[in-house]
Protein backbone atom coordinates (compact mmCIF):
# COMPACT_ATOMS: atom_id res chain seq x y z
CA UNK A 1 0.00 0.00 0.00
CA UNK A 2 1.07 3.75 -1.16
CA UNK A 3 -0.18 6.27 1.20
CA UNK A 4 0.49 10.03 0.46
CA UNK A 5 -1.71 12.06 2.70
CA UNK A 6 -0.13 14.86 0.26
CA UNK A 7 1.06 14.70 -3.23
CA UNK A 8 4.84 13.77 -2.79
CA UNK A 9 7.37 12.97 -5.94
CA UNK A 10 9.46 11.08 -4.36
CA UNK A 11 6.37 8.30 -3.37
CA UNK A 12 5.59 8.67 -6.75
CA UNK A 13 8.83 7.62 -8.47
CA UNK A 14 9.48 4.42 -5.74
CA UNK A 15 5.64 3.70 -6.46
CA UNK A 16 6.38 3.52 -10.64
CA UNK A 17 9.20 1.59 -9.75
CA UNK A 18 7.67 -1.02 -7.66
CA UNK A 19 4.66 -0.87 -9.74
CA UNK A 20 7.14 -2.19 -12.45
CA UNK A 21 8.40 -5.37 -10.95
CA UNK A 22 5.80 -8.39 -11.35
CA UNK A 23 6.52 -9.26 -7.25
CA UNK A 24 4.45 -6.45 -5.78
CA UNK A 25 0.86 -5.96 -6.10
CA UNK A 26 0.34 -1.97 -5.39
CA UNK A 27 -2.99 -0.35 -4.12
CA UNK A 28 -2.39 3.79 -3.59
CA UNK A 29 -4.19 6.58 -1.96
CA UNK A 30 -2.69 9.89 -2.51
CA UNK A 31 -4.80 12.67 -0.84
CA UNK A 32 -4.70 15.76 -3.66
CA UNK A 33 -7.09 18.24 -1.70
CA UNK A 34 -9.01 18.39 1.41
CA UNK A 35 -11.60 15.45 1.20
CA UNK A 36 -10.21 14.64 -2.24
CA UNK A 37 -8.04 11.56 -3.21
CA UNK A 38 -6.85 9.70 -6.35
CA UNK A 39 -6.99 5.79 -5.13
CA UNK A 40 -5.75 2.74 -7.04
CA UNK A 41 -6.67 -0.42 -5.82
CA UNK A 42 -8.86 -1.13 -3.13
CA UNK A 43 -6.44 1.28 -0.25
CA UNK A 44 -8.10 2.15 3.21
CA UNK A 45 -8.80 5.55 3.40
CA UNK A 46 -7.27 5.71 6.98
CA UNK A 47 -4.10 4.35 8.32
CA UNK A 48 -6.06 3.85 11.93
CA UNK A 49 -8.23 1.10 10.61
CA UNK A 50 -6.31 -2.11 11.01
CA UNK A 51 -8.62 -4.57 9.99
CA UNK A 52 -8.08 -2.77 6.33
CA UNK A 53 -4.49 -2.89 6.63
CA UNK A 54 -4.54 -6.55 7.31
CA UNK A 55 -4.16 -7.09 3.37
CA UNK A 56 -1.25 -5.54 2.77
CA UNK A 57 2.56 -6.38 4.33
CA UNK A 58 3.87 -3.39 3.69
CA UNK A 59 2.86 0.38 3.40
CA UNK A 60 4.73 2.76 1.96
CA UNK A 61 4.40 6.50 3.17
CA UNK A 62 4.75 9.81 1.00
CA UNK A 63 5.07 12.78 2.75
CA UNK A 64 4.81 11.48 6.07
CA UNK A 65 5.03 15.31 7.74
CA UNK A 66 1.93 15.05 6.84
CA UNK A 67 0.71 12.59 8.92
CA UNK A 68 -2.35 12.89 11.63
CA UNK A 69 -1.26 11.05 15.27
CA UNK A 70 -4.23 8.65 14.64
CA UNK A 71 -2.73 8.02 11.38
CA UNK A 72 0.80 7.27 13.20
CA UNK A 73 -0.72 5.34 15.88
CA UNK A 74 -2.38 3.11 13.34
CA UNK A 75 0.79 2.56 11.51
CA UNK A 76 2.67 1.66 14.93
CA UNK A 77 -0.29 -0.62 15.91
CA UNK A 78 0.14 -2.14 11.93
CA UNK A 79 3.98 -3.28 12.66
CA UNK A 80 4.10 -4.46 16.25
CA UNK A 81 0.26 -6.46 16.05
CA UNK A 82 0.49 -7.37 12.57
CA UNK A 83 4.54 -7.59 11.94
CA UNK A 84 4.11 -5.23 8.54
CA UNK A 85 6.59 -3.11 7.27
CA UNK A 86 6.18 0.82 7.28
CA UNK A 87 8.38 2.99 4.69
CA UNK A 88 8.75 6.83 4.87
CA UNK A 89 9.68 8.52 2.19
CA UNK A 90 10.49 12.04 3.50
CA UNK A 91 10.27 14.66 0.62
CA UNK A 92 10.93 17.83 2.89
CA UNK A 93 12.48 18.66 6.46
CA UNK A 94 9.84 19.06 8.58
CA UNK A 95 8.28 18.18 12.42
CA UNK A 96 5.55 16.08 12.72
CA UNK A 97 4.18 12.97 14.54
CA UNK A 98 5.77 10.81 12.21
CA UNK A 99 8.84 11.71 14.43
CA UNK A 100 7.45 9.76 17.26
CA UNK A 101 7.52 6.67 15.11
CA UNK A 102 11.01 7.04 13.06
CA UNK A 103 12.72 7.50 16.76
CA UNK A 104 14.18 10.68 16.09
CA UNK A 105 14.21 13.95 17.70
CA UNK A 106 17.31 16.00 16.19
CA UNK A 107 17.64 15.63 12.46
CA UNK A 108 20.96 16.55 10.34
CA UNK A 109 20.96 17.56 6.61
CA UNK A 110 22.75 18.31 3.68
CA UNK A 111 21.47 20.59 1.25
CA UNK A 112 24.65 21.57 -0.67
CA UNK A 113 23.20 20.93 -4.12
CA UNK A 114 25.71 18.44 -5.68
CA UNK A 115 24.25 14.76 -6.18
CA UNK A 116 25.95 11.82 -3.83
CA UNK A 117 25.66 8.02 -4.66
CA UNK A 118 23.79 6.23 -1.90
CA UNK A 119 24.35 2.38 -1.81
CA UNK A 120 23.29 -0.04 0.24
CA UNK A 121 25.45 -1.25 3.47
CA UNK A 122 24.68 -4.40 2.56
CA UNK A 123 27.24 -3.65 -0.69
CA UNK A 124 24.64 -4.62 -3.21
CA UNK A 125 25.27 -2.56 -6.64
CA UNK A 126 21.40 -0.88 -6.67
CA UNK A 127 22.18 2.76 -5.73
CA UNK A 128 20.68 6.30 -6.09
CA UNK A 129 21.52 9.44 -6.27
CA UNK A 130 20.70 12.39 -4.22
CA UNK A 131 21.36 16.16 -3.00
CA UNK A 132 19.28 16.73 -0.49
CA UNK A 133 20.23 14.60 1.97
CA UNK A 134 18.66 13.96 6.15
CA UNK A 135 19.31 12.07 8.88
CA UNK A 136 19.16 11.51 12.56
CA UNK A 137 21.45 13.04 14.59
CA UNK A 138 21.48 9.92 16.41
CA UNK A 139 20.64 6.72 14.77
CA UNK A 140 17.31 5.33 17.01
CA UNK A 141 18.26 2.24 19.30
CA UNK A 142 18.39 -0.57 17.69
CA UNK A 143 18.36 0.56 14.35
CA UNK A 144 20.95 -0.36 11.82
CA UNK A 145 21.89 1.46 8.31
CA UNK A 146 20.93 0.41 5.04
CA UNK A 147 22.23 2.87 3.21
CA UNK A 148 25.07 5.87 3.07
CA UNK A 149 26.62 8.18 0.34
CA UNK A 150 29.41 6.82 -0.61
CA UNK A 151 31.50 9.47 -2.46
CA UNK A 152 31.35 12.33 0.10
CA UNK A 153 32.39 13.64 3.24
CA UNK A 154 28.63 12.85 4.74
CA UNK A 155 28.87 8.59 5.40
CA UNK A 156 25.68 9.11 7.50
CA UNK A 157 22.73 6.58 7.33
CA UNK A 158 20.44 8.13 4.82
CA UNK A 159 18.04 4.97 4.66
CA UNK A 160 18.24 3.45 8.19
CA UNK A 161 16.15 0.51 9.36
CA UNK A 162 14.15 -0.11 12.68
CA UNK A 163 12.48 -2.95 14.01
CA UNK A 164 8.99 -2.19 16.19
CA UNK A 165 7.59 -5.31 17.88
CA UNK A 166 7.08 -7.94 15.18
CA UNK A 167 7.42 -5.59 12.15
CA UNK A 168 9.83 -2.93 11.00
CA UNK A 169 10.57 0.64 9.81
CA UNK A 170 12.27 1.72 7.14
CA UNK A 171 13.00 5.77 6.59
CA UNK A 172 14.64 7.22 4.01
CA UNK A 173 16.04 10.61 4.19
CA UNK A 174 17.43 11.37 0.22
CA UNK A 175 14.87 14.17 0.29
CA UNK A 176 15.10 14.33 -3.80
CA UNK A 177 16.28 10.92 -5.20
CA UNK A 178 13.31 11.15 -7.49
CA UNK A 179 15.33 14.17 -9.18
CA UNK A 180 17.93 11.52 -10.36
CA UNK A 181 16.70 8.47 -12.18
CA UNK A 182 19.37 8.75 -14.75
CA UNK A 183 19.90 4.91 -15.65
CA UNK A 184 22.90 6.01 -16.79
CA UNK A 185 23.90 6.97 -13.37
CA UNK A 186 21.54 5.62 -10.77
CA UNK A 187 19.48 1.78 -10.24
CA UNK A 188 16.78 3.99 -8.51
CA UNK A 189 14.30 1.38 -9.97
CA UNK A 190 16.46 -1.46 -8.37
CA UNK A 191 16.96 -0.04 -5.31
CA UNK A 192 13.38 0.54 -4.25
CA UNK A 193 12.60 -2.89 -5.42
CA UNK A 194 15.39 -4.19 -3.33
């Protein structure tokens, strides 16, 4: 499930991508105005309603600044009761109760402008490119990294993972990886699938 409770690019590019790899099966609400929403699928029109959310395993979170508390309750209640996996894309620095859930308090960013390669601790090829770059100050107990730039002075965790109860979290924080889908220079496609 794709859940954008505002129009965000950057869930729109991961959702193309995953939308083009025969593995996932992709329902989406994006809210586009006050009491207005583009759906595809059969989504839940709330993230508090957890019987609805018992289809999916995963849902994947545009713009989560713009998140309502019962909405972030809902998605905690989704990973520890159900063991799903949440995914924020943040698109923009900003406070919100979505802060509560990713563990973090303090953020750090990089907005210098020139495009780093992120790739994957794990040292699989898939990587992206961004230049607007966040992350925690402090990585959240028990969280490890997934991903890092690579060729720059920053070797923070960009994409960092966190398990809650049975399920886990997954936030990224390359504010505008969308911007760089290159092919000639980025798996952006891969790595989202990955």
């Amino acid at each position: 499930l794709f859940f954008d409770a505002r129009p965000s690019w950057m869930s729109t590019f991961v959702r193309r991508a995953v939308e083009r790899d025969a593995r996932f099966v992709v329902s989406s609400r994006v809210v586009t105005s006050r009491n207005v929403s583009t759906n595809a699928g059969r989504p839940p029109a709330r993230l508090d309603d957890l019987a609805a959310l018992e289809l999916f395993d995963a849902v994947v979170v545009g713009a989560p600044d713009a998140l309502s508390e019962r909405d972030v309750a809902g998605l905690e209640a989704f990973m520890r009761r159900r063991g799903g996996s949440v995914v924020l894309l943040l698109d923009r620095r900003a406070t919100g109760p979505y802060e509560r859930l990713a563990g973090v308090t303090t953020w750090v960013g990089d907005s210098s402008g020139k495009p780093a390669s992120i790739a994957p601790a794990s040292g699989d090829s898939a990587t992206m490119r961004a230049a607007e770059l966040l992350w925690p100050a402090r990585l959240p107990d028990g969280a490890d990294a997934v991903a890092a730039p690579r060729d720059t002075a920053v070797r923070a965790p960009v994409v960092w993972r966190l398990p809650v109860g049975a399920g886990r979290l997954v936030t990224s924080g390359a504010l505008d990886a969308w911007r760089f889908r290159d092919r000639a220079v980025s798996t952006f496609d891969r790595f989202w699938q990955s």
